[in-house]
C-alpha atoms as a PDB file:
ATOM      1  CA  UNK A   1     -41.469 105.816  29.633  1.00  0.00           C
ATOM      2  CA  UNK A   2     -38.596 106.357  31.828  1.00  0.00           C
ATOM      3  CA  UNK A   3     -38.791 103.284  33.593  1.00  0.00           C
ATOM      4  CA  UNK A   4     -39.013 101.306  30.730  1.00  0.00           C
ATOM      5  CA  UNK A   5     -35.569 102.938  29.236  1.00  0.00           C
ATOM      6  CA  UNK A   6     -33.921 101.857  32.846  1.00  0.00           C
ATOM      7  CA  UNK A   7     -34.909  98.538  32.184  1.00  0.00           C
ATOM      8  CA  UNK A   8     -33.307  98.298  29.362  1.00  0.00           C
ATOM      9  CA  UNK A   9     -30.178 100.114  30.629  1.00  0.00           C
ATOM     10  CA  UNK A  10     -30.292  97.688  33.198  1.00  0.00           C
ATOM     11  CA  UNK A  11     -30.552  94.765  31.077  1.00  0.00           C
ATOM     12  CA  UNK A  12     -27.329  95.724  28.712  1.00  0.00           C
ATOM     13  CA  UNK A  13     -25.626  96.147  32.168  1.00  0.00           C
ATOM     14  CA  UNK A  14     -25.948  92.965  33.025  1.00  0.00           C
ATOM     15  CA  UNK A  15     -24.922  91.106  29.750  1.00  0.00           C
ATOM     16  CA  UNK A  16     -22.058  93.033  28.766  1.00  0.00           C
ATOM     17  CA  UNK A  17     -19.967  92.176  31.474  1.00  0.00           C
ATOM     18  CA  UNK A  18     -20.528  88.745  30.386  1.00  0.00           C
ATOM     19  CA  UNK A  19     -19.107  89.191  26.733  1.00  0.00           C
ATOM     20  CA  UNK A  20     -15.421  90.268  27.675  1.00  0.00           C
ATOM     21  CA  UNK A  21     -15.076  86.813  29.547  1.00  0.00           C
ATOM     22  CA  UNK A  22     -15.576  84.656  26.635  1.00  0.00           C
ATOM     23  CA  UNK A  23     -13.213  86.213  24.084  1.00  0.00           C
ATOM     24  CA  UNK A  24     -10.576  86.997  27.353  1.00  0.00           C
ATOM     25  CA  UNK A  25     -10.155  82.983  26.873  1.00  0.00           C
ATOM     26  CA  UNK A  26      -9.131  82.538  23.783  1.00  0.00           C
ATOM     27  CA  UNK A  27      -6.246  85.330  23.510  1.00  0.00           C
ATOM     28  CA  UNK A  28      -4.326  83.651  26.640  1.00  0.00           C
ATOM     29  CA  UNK A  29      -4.609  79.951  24.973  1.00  0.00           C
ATOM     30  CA  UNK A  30      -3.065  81.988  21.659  1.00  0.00           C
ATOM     31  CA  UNK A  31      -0.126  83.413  23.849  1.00  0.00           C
ATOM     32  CA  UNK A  32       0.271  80.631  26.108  1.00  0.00           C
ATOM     33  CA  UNK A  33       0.611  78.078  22.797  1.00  0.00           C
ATOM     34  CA  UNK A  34       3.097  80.705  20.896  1.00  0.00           C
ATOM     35  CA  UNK A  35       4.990  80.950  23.903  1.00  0.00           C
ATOM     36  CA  UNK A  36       5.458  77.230  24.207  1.00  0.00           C
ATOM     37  CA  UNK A  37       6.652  77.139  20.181  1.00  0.00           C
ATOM     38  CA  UNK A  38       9.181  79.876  20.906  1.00  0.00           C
ATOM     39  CA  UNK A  39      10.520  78.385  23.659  1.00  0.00           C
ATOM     40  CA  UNK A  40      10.715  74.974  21.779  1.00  0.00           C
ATOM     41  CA  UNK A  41      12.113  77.116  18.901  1.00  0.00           C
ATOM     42  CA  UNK A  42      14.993  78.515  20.998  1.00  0.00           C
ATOM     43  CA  UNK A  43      15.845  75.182  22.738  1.00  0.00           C
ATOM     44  CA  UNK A  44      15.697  73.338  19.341  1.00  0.00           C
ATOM     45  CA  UNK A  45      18.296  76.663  18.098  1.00  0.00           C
ATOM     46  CA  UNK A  46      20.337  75.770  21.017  1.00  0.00           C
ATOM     47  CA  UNK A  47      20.555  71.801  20.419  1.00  0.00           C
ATOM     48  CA  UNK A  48      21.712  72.711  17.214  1.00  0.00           C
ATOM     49  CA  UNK A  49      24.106  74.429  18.145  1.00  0.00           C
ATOM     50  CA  UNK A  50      25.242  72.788  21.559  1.00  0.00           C
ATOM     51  CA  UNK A  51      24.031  69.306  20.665  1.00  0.00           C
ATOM     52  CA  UNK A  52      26.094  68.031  24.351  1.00  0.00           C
ATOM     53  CA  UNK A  53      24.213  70.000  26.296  1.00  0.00           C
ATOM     54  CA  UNK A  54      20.768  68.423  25.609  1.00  0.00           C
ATOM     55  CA  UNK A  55      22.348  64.766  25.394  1.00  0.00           C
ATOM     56  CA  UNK A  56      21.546  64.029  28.828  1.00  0.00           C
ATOM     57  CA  UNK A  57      18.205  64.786  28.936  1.00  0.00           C
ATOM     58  CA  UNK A  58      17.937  63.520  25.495  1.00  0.00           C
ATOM     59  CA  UNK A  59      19.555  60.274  26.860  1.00  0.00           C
ATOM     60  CA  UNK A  60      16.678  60.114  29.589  1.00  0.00           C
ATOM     61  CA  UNK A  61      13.873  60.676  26.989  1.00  0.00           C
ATOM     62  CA  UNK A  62      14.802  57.843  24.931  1.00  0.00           C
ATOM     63  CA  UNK A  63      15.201  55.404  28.529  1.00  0.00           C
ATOM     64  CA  UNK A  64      11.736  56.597  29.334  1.00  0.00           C
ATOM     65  CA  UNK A  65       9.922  56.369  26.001  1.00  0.00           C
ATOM     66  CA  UNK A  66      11.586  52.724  25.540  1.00  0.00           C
ATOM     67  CA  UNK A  67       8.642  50.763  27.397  1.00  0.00           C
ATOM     68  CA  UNK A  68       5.925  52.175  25.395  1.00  0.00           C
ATOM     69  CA  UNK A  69       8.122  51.304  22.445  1.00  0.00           C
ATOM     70  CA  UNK A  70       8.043  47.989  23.492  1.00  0.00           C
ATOM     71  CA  UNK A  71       4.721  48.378  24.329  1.00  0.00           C
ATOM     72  CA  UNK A  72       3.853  49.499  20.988  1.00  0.00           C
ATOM     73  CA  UNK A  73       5.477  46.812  19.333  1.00  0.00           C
ATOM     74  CA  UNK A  74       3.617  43.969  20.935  1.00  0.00           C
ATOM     75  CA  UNK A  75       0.647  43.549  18.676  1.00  0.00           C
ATOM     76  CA  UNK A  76       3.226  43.076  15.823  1.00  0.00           C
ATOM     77  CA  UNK A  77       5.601  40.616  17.840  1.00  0.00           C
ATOM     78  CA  UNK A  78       2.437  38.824  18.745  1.00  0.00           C
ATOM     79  CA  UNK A  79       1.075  38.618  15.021  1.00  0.00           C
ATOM     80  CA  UNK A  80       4.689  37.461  13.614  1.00  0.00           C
ATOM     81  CA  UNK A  81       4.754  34.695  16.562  1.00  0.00           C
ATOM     82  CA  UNK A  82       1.243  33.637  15.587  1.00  0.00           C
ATOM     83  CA  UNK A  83       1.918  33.083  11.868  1.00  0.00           C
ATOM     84  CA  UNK A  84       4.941  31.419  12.733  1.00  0.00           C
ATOM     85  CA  UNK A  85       3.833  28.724  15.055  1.00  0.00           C
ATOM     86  CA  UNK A  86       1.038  28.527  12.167  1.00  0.00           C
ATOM     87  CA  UNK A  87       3.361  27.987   9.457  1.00  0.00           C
ATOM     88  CA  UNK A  88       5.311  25.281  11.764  1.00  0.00           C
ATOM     89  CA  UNK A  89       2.999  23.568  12.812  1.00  0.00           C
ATOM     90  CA  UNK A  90       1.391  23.552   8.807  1.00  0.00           C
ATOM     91  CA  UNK A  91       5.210  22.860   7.269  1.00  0.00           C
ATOM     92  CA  UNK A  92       5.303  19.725  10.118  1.00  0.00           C
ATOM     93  CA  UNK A  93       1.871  18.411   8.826  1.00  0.00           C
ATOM     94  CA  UNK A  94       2.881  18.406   5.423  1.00  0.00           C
ATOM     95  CA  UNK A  95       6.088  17.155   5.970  1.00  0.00           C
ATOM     96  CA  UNK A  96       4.609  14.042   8.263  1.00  0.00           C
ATOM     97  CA  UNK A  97       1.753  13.596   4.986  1.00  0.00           C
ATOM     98  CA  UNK A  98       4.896  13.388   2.863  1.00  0.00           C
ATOM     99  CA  UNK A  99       6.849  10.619   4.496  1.00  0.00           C
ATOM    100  CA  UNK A 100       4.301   8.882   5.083  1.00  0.00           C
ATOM    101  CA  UNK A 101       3.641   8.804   1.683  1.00  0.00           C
ATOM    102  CA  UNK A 102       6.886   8.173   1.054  1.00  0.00           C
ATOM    103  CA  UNK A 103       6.529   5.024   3.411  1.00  0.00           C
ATOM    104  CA  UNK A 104       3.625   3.677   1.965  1.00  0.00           C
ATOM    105  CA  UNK A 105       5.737   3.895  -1.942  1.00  0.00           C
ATOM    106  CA  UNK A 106       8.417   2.094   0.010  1.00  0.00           C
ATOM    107  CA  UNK A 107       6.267  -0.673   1.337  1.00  0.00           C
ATOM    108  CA  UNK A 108       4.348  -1.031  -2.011  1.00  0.00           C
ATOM    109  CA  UNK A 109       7.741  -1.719  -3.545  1.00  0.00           C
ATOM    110  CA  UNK A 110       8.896  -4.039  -1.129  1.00  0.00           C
ATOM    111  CA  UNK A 111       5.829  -5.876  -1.117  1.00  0.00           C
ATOM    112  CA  UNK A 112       6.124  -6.052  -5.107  1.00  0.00           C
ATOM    113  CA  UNK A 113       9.587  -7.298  -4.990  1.00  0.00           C
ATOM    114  CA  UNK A 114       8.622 -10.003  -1.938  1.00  0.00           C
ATOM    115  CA  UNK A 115       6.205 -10.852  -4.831  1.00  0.00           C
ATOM    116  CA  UNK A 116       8.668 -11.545  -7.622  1.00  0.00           C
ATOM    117  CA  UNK A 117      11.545 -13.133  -4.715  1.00  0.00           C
ATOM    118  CA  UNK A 118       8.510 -15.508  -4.637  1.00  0.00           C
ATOM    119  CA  UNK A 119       7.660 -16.036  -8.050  1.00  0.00           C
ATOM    120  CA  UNK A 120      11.115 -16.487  -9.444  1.00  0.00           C
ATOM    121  CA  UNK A 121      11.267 -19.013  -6.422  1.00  0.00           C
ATOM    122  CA  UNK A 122       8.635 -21.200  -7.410  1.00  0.00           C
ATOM    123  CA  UNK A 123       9.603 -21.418 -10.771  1.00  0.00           C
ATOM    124  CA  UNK A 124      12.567 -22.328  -9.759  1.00  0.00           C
ATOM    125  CA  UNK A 125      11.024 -24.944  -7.731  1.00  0.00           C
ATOM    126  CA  UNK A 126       8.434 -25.951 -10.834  1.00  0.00           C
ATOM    127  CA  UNK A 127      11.571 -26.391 -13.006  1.00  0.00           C
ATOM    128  CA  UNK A 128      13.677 -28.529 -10.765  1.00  0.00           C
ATOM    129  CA  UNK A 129      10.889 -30.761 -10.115  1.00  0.00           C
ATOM    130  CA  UNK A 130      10.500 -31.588 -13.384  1.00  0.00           C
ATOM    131  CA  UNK A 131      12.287 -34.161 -15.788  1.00  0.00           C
ATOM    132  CA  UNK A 132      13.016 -32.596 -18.941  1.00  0.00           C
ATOM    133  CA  UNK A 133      14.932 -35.500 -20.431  1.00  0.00           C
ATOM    134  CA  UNK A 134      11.366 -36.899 -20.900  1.00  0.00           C
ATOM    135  CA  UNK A 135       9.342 -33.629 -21.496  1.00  0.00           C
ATOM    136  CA  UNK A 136       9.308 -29.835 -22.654  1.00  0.00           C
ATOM    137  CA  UNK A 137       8.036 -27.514 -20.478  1.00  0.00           C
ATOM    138  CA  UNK A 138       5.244 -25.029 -21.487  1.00  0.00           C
ATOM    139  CA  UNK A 139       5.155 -22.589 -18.500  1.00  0.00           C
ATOM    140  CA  UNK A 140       1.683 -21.125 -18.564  1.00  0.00           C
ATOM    141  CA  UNK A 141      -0.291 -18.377 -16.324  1.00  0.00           C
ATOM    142  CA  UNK A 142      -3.886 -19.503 -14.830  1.00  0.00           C
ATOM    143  CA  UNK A 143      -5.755 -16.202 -16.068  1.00  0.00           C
ATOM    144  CA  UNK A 144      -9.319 -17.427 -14.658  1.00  0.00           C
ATOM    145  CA  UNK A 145     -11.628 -19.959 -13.002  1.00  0.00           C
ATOM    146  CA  UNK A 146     -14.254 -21.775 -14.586  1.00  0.00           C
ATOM    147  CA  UNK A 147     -18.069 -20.758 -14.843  1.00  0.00           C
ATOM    148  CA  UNK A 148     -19.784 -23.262 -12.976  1.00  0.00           C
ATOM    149  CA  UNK A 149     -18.287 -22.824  -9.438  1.00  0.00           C
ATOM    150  CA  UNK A 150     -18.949 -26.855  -8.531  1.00  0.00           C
ATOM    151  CA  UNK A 151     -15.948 -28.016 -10.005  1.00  0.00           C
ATOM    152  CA  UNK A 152     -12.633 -27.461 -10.060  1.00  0.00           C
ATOM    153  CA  UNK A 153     -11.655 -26.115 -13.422  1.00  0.00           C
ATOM    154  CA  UNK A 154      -8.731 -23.070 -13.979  1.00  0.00           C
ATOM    155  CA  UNK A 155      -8.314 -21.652 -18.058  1.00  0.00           C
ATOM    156  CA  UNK A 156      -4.663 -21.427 -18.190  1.00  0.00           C
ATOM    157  CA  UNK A 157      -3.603 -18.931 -21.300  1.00  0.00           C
ATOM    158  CA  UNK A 158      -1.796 -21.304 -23.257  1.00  0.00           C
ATOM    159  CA  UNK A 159      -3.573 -23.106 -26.019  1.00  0.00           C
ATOM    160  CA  UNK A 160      -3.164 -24.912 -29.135  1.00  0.00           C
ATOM    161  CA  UNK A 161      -0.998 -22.621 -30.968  1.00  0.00           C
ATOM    162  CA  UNK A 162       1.500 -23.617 -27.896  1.00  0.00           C
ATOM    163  CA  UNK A 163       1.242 -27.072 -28.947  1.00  0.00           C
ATOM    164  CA  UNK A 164      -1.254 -27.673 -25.859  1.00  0.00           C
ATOM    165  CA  UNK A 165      -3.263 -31.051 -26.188  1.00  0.00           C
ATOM    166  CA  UNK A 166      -6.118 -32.670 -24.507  1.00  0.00           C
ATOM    167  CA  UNK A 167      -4.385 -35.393 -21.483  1.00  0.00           C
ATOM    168  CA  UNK A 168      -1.693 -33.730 -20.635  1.00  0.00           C
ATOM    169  CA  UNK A 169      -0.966 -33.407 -17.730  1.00  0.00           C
ATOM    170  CA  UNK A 170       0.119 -30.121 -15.108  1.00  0.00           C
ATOM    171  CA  UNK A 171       2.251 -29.619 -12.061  1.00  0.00           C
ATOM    172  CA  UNK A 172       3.269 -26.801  -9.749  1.00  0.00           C
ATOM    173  CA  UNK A 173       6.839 -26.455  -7.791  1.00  0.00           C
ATOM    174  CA  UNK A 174       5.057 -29.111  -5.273  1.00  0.00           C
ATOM    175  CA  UNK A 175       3.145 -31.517  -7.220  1.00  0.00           C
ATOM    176  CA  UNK A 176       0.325 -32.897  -9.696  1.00  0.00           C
ATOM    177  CA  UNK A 177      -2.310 -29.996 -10.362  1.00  0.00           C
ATOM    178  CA  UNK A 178      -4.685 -32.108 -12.897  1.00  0.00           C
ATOM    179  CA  UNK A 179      -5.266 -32.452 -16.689  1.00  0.00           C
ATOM    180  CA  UNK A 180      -6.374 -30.551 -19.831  1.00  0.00           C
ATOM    181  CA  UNK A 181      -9.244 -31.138 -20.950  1.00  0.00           C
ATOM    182  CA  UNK A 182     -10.383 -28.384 -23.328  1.00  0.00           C
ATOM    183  CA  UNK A 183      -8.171 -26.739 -25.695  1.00  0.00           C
ATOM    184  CA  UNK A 184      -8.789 -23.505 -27.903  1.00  0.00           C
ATOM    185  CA  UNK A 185      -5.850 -21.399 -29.944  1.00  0.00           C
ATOM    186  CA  UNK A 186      -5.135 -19.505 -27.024  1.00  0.00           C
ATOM    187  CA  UNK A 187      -6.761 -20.967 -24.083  1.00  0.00           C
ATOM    188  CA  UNK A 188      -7.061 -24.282 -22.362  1.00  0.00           C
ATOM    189  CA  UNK A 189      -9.042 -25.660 -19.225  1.00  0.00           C
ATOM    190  CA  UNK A 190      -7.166 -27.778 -16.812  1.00  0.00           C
ATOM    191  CA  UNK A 191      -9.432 -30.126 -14.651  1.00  0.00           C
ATOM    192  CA  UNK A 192      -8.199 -30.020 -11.123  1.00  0.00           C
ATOM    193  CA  UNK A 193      -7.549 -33.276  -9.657  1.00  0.00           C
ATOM    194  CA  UNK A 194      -9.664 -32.425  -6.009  1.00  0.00           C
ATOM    195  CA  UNK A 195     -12.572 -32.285  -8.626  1.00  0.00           C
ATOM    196  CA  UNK A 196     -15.247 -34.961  -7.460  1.00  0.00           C
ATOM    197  CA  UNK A 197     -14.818 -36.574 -11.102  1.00  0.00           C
ATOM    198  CA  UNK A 198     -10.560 -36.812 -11.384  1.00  0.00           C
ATOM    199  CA  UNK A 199      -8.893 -39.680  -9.825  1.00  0.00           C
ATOM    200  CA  UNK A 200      -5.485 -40.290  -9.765  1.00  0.00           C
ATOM    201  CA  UNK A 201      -3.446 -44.174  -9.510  1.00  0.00           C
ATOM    202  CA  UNK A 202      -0.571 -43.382  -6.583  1.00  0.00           C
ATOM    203  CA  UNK A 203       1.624 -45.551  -4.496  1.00  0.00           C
ATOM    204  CA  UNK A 204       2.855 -44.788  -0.868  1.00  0.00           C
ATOM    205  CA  UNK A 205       6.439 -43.982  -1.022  1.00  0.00           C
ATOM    206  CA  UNK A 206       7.031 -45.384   2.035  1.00  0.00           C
ATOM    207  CA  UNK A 207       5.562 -48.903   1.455  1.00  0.00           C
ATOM    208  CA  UNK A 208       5.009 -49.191  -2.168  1.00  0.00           C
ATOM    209  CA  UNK A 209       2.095 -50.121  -1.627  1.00  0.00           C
ATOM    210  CA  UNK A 210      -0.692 -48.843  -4.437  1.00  0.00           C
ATOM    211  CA  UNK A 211      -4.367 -46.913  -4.352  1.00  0.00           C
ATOM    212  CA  UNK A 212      -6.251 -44.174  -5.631  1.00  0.00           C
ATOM    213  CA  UNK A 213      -6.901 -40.800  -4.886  1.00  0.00           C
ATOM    214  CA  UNK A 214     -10.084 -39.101  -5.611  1.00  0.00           C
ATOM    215  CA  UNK A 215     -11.206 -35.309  -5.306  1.00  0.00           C
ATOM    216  CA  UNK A 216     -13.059 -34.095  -2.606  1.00  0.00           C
ATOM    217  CA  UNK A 217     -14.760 -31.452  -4.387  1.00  0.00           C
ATOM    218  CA  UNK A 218     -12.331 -28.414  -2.217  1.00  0.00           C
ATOM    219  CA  UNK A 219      -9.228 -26.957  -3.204  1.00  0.00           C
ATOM    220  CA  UNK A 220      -7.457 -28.316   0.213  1.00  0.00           C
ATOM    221  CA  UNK A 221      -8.489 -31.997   0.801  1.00  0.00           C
ATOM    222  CA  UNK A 222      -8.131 -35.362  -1.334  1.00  0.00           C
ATOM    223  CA  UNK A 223      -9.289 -38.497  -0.423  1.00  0.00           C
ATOM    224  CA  UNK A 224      -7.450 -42.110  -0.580  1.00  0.00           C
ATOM    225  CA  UNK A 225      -9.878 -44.969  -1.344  1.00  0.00           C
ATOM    226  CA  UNK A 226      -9.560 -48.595  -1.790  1.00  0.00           C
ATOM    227  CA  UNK A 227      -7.056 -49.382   1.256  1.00  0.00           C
ATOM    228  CA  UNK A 228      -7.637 -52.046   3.447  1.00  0.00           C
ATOM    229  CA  UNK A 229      -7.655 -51.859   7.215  1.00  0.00           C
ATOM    230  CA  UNK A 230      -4.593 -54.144   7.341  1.00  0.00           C
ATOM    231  CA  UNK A 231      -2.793 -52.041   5.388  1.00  0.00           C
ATOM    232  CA  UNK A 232       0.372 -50.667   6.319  1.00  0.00           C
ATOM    233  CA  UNK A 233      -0.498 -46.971   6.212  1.00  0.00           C
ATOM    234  CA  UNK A 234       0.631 -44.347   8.519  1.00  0.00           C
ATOM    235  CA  UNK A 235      -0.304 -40.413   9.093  1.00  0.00           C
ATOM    236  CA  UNK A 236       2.656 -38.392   7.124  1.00  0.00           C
ATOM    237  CA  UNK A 237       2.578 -40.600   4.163  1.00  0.00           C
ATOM    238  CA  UNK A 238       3.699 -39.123   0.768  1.00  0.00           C
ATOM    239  CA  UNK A 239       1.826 -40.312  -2.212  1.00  0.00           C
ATOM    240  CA  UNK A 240       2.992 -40.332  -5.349  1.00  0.00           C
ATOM    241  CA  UNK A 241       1.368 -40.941  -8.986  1.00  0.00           C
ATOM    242  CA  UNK A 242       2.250 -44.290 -10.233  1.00  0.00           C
ATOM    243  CA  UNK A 243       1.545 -43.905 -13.647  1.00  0.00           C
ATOM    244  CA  UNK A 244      -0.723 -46.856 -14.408  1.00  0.00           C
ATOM    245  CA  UNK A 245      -3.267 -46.158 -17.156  1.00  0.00           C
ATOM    246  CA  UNK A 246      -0.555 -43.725 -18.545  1.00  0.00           C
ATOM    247  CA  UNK A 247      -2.443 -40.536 -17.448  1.00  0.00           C
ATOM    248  CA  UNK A 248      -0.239 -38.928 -15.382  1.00  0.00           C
ATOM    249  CA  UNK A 249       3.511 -39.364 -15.841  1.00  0.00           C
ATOM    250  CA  UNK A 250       4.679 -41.407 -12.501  1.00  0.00           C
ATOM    251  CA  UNK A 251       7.136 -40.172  -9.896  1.00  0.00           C
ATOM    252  CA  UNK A 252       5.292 -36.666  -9.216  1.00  0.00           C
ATOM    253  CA  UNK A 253       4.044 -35.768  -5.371  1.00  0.00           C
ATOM    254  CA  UNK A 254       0.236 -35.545  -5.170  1.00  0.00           C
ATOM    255  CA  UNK A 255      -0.247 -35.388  -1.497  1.00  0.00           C
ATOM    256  CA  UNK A 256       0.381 -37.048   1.798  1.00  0.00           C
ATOM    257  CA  UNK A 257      -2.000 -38.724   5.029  1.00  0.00           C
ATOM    258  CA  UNK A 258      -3.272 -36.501   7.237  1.00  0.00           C
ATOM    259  CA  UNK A 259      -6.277 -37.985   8.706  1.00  0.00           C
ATOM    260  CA  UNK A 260      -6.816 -42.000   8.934  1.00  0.00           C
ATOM    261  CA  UNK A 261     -10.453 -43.289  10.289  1.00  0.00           C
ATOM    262  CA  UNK A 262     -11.425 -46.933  10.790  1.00  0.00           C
ATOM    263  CA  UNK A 263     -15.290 -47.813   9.596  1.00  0.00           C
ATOM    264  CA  UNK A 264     -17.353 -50.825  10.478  1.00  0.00           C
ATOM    265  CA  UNK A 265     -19.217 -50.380   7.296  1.00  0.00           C
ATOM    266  CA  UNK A 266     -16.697 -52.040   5.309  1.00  0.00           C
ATOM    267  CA  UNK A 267     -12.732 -53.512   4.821  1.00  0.00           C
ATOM    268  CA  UNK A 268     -11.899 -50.070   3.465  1.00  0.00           C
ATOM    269  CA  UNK A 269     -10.540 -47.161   5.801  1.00  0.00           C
ATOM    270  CA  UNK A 270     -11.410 -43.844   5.805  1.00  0.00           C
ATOM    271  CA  UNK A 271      -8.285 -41.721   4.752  1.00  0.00           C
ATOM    272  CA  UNK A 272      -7.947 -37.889   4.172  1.00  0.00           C
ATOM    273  CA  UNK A 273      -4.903 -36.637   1.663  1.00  0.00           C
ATOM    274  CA  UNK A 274      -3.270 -33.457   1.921  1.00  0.00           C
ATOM    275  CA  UNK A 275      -2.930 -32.027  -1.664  1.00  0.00           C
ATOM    276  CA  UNK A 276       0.714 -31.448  -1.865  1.00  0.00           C
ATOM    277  CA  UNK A 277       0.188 -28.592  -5.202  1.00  0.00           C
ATOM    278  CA  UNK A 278      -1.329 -25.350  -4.662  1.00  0.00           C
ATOM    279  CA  UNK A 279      -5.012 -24.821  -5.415  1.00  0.00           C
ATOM    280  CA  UNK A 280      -5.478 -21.448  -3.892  1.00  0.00           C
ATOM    281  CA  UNK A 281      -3.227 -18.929  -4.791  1.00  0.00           C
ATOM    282  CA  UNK A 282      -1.094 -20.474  -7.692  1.00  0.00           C
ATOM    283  CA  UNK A 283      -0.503 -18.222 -10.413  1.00  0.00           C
ATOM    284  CA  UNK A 284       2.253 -20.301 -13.226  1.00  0.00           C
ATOM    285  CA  UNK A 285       1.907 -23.618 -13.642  1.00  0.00           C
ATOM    286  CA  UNK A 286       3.718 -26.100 -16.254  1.00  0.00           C
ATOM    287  CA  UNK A 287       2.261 -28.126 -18.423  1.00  0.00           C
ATOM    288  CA  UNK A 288       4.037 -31.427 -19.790  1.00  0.00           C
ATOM    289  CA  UNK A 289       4.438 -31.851 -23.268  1.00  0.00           C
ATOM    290  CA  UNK A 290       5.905 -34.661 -24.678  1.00  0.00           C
ATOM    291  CA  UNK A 291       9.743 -34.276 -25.799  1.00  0.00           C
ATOM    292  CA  UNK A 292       9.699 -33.966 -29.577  1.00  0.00           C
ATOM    293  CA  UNK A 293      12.586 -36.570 -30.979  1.00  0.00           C
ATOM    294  CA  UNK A 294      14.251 -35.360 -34.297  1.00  0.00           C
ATOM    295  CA  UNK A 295      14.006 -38.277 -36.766  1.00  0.00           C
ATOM    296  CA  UNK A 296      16.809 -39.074 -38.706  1.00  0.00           C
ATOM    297  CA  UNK A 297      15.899 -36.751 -41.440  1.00  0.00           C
ATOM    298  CA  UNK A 298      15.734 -33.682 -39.159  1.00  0.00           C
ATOM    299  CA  UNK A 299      19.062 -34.850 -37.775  1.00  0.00           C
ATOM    300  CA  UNK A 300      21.686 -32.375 -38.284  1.00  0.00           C
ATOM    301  CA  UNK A 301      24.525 -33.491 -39.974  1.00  0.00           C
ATOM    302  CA  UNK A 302      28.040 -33.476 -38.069  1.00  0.00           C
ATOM    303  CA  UNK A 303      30.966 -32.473 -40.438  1.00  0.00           C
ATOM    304  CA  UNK A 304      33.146 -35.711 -40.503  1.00  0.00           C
ATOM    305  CA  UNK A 305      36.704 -34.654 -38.722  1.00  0.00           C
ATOM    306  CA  UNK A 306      39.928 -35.520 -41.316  1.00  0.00           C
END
């Protein structure tokens, strides 16, 4: 029994001097913490009221805090030097999509105004070429191309309400395109003259001499038949219509002698004409209409001067 109480004697011996260790601790961290605040408190009550005699240690503070303001500052500086070489680089895009937007307005328009320079050029041409002592001239717009693609037929979109008739006959700024020969109220077909089935009575300006040009069945070749080999005929010829058979008004250019080929087949030579109208690409052509005469009834009637 009395060992047992010495044991236990024993045993408190040994853990109590254990328990004033731990709560020594925490008493010094309480004074050592309030005696930093007073001290802070008193220089703080001094700065206040001596504000010069902290300024040069206040002075070396702010030099030695300034790098890890800098510091601090870099994720910002890098973020506003991000966005704008972003935005830059974004505003130069969209300005470079803009002009050359811009550009391709300013070639549209200059490629649309090429386009009327041309057209009001070749109907200038059309109507100097013309002779309007002899005819009126019914300036009309080839709106399509025939159905069956083997011959050479354009609808033109002036028709009998325009006083259009079947025969007459239509030119370009550069020559003889052909002859109606449908007419409707508002429509008319013009039969090409490179058609297989038009021919067309010329004579070479140069030599006077006469023949007859026939279609080749293409917009760009014509050929010249019924010429002898001992003909006086030449490459760069210009043929003209002649007017026999009163189809086609004489005097107008049809075409001219590219191409001149001897055969032993016959008398005849082989010649190739150059259409000297447009085929392709024209888009006005004028038709000729005979020039309406007033009869004396229609005649105005001139005051007689005193």
């Amino acid at each position: 029994m009395f060992h047992s109480v010495k044991l236990t004697l024993d045993t408190d011996q040994i853990r109590c001097p254990m328990m004033p260790s731990i709560f020594a601790r925490q008493p010094l961290a309480l004074r050592r913490t309030a005696m930093v605040l007073i001290v802070a408190l008193v220089l703080m009550w001094f700065d206040s009221k001596n504000p010069e005699w902290f300024k040069p240690v206040r002075n070396i503070s702010h030099v030695a805090m300034q790098p890890i303001y800098e510091f601090s500052l870099l994720p910002s500086y890098a973020e506003h030097w991000i966005s704008g070489s972003v935005q830059s680089k974004e505003a130069l895009r969209r300005e470079n999509v803009q002009l050359k937007s811009q550009l391709l307005h300013a070639q549209a328009k200059l490629q649309q105004q090429d386009y009327i320079l041309a057209q009001n050029a070749r109907l200038q041409g059309i109507l100097s070429t013309t002779k309007p002592d002899l005819f009126d001239l019914n300036l009309a717009q080839v709106i399509g191309t025939d159905t069956n693609l083997l011959k050479q037929i354009v609808v033109l979109n002036k028709g009998a309400g325009d006083g259009v008739q079947v025969g007459q006959t239509v030119i370009d700024e550069n020559g003889v395109l052909g002859q109606i020969i449908n007419v409707y109220p508002n429509t008319s077909r013009l039969l090409l003259i490179t058609d297989e089935q038009q021919s067309v009575a010329v004579t070479i300006k140069r030599t006077g001499q006469r023949a007859i040009v026939t279609g080749a069945g293409i917009p760009t070749s014509l050929r010249l038949n019924y010429v002898f080999k001992t003909s006086d005929v030449r490459i760069g010829d210009e043929l003209v219509s002649s007017g026999l058979g009163g189809r086609i008004p004489a005097g107008y250019r049809v075409g001219r002698i590219t191409r001149i080929k001897d055969t032993q087949a016959d008398n005849f030579r082989s010649i190739d004409v150059s259409p000297a109208a447009n085929f392709v690409d024209n888009a006005y052509v004028l038709i000729l209409q005979d020039k309406i005469i007033p009869t004396e009834a229609e005649s105005p009637i001139l005051p007689i001067a005193k």
